[in-house]
N, C-alpha and C. Protein backbone atom coordinates (compact mmCIF):
# COMPACT_ATOMS: atom_id res chain seq x y z
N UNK A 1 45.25 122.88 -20.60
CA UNK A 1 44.77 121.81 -19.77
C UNK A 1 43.87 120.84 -20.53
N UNK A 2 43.49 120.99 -21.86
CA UNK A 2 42.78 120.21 -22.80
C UNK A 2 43.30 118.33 -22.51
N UNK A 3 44.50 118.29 -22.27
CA UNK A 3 44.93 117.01 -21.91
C UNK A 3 45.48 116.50 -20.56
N UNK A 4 44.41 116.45 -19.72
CA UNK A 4 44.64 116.75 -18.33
C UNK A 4 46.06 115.28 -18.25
N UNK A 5 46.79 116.00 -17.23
CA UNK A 5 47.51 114.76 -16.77
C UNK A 5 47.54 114.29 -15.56
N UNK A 6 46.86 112.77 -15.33
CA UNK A 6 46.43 112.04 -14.13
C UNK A 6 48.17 112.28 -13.39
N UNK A 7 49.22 111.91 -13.83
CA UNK A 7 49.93 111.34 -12.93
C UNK A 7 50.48 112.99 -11.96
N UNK A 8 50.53 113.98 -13.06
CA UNK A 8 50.88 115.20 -12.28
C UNK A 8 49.70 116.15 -12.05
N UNK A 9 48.98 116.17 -12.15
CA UNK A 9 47.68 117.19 -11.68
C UNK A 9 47.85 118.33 -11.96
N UNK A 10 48.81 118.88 -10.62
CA UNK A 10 49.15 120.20 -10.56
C UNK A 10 50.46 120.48 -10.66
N UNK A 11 50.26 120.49 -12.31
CA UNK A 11 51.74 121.23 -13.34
C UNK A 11 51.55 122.45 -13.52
N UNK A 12 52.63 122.42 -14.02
CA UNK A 12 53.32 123.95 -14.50
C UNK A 12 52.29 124.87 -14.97
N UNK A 13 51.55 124.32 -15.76
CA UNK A 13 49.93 124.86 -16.25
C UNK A 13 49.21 125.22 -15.27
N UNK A 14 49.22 124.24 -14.53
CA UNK A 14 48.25 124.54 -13.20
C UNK A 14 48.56 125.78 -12.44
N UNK A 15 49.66 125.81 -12.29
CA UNK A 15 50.12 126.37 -11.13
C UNK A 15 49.95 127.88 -12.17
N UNK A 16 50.69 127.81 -13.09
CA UNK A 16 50.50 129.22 -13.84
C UNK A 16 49.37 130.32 -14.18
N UNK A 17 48.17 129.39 -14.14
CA UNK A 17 46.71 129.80 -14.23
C UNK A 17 46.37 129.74 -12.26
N UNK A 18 46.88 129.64 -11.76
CA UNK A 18 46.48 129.82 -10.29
C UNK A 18 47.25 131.00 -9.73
N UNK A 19 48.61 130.97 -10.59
CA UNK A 19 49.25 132.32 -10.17
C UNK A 19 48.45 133.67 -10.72
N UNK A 20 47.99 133.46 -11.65
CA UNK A 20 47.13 134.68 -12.46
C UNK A 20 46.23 134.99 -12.27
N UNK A 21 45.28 134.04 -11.21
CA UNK A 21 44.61 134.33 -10.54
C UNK A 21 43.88 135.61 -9.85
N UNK A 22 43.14 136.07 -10.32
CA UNK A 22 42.52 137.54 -8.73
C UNK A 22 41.43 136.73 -7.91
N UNK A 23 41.53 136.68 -6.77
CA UNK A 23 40.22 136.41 -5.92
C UNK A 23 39.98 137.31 -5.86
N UNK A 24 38.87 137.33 -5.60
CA UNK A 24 37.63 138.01 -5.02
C UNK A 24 37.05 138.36 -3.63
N UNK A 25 36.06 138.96 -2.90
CA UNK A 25 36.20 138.81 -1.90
C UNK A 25 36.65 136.94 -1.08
N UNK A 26 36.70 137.18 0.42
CA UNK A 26 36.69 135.62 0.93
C UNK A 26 35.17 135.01 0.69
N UNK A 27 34.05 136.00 0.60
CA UNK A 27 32.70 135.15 0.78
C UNK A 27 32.72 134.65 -0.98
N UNK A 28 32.90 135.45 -1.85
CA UNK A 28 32.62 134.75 -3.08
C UNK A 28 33.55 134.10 -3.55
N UNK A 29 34.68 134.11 -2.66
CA UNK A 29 35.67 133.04 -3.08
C UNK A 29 35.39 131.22 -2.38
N UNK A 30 34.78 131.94 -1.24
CA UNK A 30 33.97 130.65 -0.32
C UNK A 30 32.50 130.27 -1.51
N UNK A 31 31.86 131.18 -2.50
CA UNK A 31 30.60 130.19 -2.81
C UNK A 31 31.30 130.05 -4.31
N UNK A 32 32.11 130.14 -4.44
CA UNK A 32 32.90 129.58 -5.97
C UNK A 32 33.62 128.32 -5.63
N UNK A 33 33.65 127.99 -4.53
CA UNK A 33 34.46 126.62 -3.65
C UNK A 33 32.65 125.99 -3.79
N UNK A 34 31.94 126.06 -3.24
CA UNK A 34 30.69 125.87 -3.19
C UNK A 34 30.03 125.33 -4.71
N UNK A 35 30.06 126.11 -5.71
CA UNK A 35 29.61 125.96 -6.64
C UNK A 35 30.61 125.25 -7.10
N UNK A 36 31.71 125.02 -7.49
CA UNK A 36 32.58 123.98 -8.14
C UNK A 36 32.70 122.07 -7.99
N UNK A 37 31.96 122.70 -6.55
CA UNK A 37 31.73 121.46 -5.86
C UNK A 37 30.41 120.59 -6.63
N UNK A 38 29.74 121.27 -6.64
CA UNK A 38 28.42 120.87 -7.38
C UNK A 38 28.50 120.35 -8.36
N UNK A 39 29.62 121.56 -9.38
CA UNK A 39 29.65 121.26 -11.01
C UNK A 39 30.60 120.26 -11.21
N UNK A 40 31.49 119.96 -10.34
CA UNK A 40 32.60 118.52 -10.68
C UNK A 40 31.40 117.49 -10.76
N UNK A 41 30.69 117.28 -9.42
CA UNK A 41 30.09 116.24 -8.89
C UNK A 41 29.16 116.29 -10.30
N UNK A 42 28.13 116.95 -10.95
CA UNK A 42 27.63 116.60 -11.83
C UNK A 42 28.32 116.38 -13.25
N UNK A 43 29.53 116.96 -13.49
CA UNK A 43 30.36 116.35 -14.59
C UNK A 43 30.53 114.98 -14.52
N UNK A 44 30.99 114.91 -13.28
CA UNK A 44 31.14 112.84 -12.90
C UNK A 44 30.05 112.57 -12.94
N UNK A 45 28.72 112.88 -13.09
CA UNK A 45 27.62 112.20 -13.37
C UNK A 45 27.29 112.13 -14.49
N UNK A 46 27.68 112.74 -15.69
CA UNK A 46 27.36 112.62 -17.01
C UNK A 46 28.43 112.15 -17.24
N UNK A 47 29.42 111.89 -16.99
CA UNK A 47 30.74 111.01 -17.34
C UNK A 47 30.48 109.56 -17.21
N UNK A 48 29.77 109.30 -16.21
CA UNK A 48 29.25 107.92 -15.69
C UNK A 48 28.33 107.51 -16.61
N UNK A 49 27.49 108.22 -17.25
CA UNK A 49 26.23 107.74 -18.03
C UNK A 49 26.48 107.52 -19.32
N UNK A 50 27.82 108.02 -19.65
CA UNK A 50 28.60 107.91 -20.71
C UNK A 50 29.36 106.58 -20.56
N UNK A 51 29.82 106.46 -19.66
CA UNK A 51 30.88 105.05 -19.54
C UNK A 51 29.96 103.85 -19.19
N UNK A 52 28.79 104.16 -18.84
CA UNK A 52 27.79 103.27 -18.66
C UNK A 52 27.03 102.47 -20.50
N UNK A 53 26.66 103.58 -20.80
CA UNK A 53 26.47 103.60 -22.08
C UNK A 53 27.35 102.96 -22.72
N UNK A 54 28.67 103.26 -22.89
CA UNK A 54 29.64 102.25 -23.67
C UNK A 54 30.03 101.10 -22.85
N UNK A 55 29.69 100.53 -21.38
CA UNK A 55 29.88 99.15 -20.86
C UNK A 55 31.02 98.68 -20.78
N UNK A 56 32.06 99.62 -21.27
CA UNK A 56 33.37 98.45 -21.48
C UNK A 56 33.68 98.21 -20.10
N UNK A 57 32.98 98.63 -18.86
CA UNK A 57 33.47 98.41 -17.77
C UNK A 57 32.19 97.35 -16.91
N UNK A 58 31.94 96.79 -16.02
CA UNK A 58 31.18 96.10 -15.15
C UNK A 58 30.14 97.10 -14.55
N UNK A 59 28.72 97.74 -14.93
CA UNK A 59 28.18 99.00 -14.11
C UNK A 59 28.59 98.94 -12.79
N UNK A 60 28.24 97.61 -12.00
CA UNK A 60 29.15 98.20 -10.28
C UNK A 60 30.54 98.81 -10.58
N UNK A 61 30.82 98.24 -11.11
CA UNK A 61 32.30 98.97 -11.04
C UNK A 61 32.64 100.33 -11.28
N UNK A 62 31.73 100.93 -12.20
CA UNK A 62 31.74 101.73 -12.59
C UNK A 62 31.05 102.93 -11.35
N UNK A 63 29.85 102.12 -10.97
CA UNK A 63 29.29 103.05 -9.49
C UNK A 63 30.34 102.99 -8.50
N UNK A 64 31.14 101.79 -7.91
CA UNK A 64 31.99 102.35 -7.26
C UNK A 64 32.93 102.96 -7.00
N UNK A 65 33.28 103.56 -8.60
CA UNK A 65 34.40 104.15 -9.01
C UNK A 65 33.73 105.41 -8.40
N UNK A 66 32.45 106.10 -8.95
CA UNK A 66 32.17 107.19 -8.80
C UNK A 66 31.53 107.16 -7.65
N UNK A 67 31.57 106.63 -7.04
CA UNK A 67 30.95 106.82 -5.21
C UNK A 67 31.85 107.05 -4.71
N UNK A 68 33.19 106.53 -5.04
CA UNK A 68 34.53 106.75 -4.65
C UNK A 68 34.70 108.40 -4.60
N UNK A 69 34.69 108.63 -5.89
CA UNK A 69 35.17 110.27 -6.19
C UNK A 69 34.09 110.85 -5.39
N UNK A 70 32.99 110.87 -5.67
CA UNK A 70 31.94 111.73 -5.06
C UNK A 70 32.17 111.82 -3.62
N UNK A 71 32.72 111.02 -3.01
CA UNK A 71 32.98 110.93 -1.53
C UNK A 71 34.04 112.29 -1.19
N UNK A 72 35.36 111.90 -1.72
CA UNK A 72 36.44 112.90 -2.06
C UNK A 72 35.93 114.34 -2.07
N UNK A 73 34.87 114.49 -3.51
CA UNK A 73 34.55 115.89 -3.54
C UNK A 73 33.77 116.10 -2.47
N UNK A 74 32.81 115.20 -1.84
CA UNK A 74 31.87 116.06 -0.82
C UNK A 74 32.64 115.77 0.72
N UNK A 75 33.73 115.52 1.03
CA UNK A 75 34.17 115.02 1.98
C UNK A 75 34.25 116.34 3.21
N UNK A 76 33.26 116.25 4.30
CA UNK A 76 32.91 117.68 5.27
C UNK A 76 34.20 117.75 5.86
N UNK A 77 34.91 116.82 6.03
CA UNK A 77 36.16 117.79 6.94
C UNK A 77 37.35 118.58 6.01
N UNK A 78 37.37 117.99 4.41
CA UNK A 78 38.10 118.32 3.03
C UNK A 78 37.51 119.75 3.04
N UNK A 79 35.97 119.67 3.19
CA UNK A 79 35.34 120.88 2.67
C UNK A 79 35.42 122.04 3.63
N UNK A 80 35.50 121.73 4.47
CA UNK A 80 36.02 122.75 5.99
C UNK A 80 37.26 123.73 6.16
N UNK A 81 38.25 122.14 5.97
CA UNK A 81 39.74 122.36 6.03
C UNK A 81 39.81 123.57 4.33
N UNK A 82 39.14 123.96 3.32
CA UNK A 82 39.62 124.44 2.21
C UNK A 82 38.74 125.86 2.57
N UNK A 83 37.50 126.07 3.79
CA UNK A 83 37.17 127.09 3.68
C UNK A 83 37.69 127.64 4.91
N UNK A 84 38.73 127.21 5.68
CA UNK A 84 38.98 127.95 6.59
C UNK A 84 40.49 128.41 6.03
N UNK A 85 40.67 127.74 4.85
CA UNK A 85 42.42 128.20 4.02
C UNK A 85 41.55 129.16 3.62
N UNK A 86 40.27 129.36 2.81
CA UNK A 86 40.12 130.54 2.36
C UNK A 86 40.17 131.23 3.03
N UNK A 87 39.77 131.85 4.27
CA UNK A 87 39.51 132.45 5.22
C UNK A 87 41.27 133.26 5.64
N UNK A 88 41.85 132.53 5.32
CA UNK A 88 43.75 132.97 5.80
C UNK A 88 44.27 133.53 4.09
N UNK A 89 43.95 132.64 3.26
CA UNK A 89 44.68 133.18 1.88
C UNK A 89 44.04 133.87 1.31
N UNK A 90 42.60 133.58 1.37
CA UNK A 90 41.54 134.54 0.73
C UNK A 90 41.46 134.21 -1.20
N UNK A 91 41.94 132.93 -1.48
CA UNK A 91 41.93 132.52 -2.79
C UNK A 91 41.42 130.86 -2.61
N UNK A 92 39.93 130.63 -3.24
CA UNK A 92 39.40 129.21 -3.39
C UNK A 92 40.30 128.31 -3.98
N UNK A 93 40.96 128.81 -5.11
CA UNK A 93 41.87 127.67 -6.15
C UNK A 93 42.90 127.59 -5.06
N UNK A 94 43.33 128.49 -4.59
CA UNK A 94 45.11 128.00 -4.03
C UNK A 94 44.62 127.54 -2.88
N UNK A 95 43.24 127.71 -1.67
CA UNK A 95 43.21 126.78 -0.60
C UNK A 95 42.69 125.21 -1.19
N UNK A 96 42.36 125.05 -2.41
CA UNK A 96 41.97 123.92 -2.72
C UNK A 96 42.76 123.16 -2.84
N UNK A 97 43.81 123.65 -3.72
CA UNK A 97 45.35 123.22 -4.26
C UNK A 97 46.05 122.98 -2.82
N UNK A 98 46.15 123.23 -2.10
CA UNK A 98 46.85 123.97 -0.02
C UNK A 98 46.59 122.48 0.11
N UNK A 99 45.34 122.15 0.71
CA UNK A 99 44.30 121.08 0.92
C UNK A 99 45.07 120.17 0.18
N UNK A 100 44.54 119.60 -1.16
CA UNK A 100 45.04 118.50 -1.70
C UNK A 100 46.13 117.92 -2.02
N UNK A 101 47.00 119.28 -1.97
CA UNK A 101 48.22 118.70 -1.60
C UNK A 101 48.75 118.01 -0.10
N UNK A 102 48.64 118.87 0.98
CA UNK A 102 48.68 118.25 2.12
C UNK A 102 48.05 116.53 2.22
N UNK A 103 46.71 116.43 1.67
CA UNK A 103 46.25 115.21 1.96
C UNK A 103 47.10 114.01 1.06
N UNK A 104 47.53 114.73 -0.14
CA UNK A 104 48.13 113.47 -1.04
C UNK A 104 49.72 112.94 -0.63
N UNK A 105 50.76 114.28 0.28
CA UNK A 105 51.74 114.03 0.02
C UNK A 105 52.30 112.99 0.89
N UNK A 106 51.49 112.55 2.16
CA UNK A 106 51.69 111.21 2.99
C UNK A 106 52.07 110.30 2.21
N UNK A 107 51.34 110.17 1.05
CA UNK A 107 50.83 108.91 0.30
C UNK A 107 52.26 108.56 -0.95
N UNK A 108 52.65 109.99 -0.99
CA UNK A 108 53.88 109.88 -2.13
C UNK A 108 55.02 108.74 -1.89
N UNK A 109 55.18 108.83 -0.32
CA UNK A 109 55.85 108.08 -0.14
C UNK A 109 56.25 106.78 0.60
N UNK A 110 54.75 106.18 0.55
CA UNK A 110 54.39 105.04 0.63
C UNK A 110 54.93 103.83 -0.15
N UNK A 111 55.75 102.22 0.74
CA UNK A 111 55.79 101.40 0.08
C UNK A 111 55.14 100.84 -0.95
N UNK A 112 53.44 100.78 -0.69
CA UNK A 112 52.65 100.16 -1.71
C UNK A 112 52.55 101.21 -2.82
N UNK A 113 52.88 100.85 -4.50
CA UNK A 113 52.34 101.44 -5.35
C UNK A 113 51.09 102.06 -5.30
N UNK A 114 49.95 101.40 -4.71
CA UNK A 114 48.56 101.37 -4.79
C UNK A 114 48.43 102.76 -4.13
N UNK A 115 49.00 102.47 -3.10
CA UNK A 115 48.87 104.61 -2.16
C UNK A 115 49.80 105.41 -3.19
N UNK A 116 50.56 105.34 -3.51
CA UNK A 116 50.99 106.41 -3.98
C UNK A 116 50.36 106.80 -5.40
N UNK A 117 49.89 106.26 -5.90
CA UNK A 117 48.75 105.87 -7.39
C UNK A 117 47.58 106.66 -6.92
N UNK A 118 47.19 106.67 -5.38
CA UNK A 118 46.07 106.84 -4.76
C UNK A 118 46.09 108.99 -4.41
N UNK A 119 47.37 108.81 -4.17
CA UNK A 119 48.04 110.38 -3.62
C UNK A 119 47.73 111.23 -5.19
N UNK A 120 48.06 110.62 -6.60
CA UNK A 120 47.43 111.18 -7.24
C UNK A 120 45.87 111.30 -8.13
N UNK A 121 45.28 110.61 -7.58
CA UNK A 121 43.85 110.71 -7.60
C UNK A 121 43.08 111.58 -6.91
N UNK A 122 43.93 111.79 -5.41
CA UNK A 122 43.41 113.06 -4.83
C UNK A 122 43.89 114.02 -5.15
N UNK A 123 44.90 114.16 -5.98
CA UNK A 123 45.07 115.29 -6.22
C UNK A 123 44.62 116.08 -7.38
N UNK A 124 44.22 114.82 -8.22
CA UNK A 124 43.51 115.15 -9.37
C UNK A 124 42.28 115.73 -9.03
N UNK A 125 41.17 114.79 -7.56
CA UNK A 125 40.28 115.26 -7.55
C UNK A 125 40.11 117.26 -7.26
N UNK A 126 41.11 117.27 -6.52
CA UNK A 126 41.22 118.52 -5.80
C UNK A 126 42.27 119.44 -7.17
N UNK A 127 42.55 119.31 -8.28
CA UNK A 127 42.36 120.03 -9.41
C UNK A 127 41.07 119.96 -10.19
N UNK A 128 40.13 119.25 -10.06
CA UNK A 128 39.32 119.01 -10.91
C UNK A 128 38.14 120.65 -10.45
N UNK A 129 38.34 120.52 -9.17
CA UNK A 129 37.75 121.66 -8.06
C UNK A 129 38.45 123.00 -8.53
N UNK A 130 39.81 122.84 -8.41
CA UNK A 130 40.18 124.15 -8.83
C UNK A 130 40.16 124.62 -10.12
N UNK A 131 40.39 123.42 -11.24
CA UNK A 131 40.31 123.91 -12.15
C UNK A 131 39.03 124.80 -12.71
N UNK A 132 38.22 124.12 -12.27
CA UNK A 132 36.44 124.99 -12.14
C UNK A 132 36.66 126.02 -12.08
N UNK A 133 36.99 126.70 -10.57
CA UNK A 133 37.38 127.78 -10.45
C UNK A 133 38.06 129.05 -11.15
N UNK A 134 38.78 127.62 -11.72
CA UNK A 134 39.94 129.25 -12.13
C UNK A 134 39.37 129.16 -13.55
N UNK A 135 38.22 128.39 -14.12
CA UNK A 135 38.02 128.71 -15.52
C UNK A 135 38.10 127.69 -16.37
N UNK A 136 38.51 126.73 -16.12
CA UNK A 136 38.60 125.50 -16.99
C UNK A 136 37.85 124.48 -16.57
N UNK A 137 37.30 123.87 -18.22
CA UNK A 137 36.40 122.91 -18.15
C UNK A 137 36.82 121.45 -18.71
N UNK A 138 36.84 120.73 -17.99
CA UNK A 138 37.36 119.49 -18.70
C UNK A 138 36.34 118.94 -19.48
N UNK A 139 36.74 118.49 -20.99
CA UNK A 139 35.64 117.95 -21.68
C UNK A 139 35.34 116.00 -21.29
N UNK A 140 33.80 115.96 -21.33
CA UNK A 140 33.75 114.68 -21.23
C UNK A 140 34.29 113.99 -22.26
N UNK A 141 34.50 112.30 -21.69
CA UNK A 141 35.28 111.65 -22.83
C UNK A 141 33.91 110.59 -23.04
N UNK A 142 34.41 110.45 -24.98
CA UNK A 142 33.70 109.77 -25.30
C UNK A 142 34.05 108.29 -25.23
């Protein structure tokens, strides 16, 4: 996963490290959903201070990019809907994966490019969550 890919998220890789998976009980599979949440949201914050730092972008632009995402990851009915999948599958990565897929696949097949461009951003966000989980760290870019 060293070279994450925006347009497919959850590839063959993905899915293979989610199959290999052991959960744990549902409660520490519920505060590993919990804690992943945290550690994305502060990766996108040192990612930001980085892309800030190099400017090649407009700083608003750059905040609304990441107010954008941060919304996504902390979103209470996203965060609900993935702990009550835990609660039935009893695995954080695969109700996360459950979740973001459901929310993106409306979007696949949408006239406007822009939604369907959009279907994989959420789905990226909602690997970025699992990938935590299951062990992988995406490195910041310089």
């Amino acid at each position: 996963m060293e070279n994450f890919d925006w347009m497919n998220p959850f590839n063959e890789k993905f899915k293979s490290l989610l199959a290999e998976y052991k959960p744990s009980t549902k409660d520490v599979e519920r505060q590993k959903f919990a804690e992943a949440i945290v550690k994305c949201v502060e990766h996108m914050e040192k990612q930001l201070a980085i892309d800030k730092a190099k400017a090649n972008e407009p700083e608003e632009i750059l905040e609304t990019f990441f107010e954008t995402y941060r919304a996504m990851f902390e979103d209470l009915a996203t965060k609900e809907a993935i702990e009550a999948r835990i609660k039935i599958c009893g695995s954080a990565p695969a109700a996360v994966f459950e979740v973001f897929e459901e929310l993106a696949r409306p979007l696949d097949s949408a006239e406007e490019n822009y939604l369907r461009i959009k279907a994989n951003d959420i789905r990226g966000v909602g690997a970025s969550i699992a990938e935590y989980i299951l062990g992988v760290r995406r490195p910041l870019r310089n």
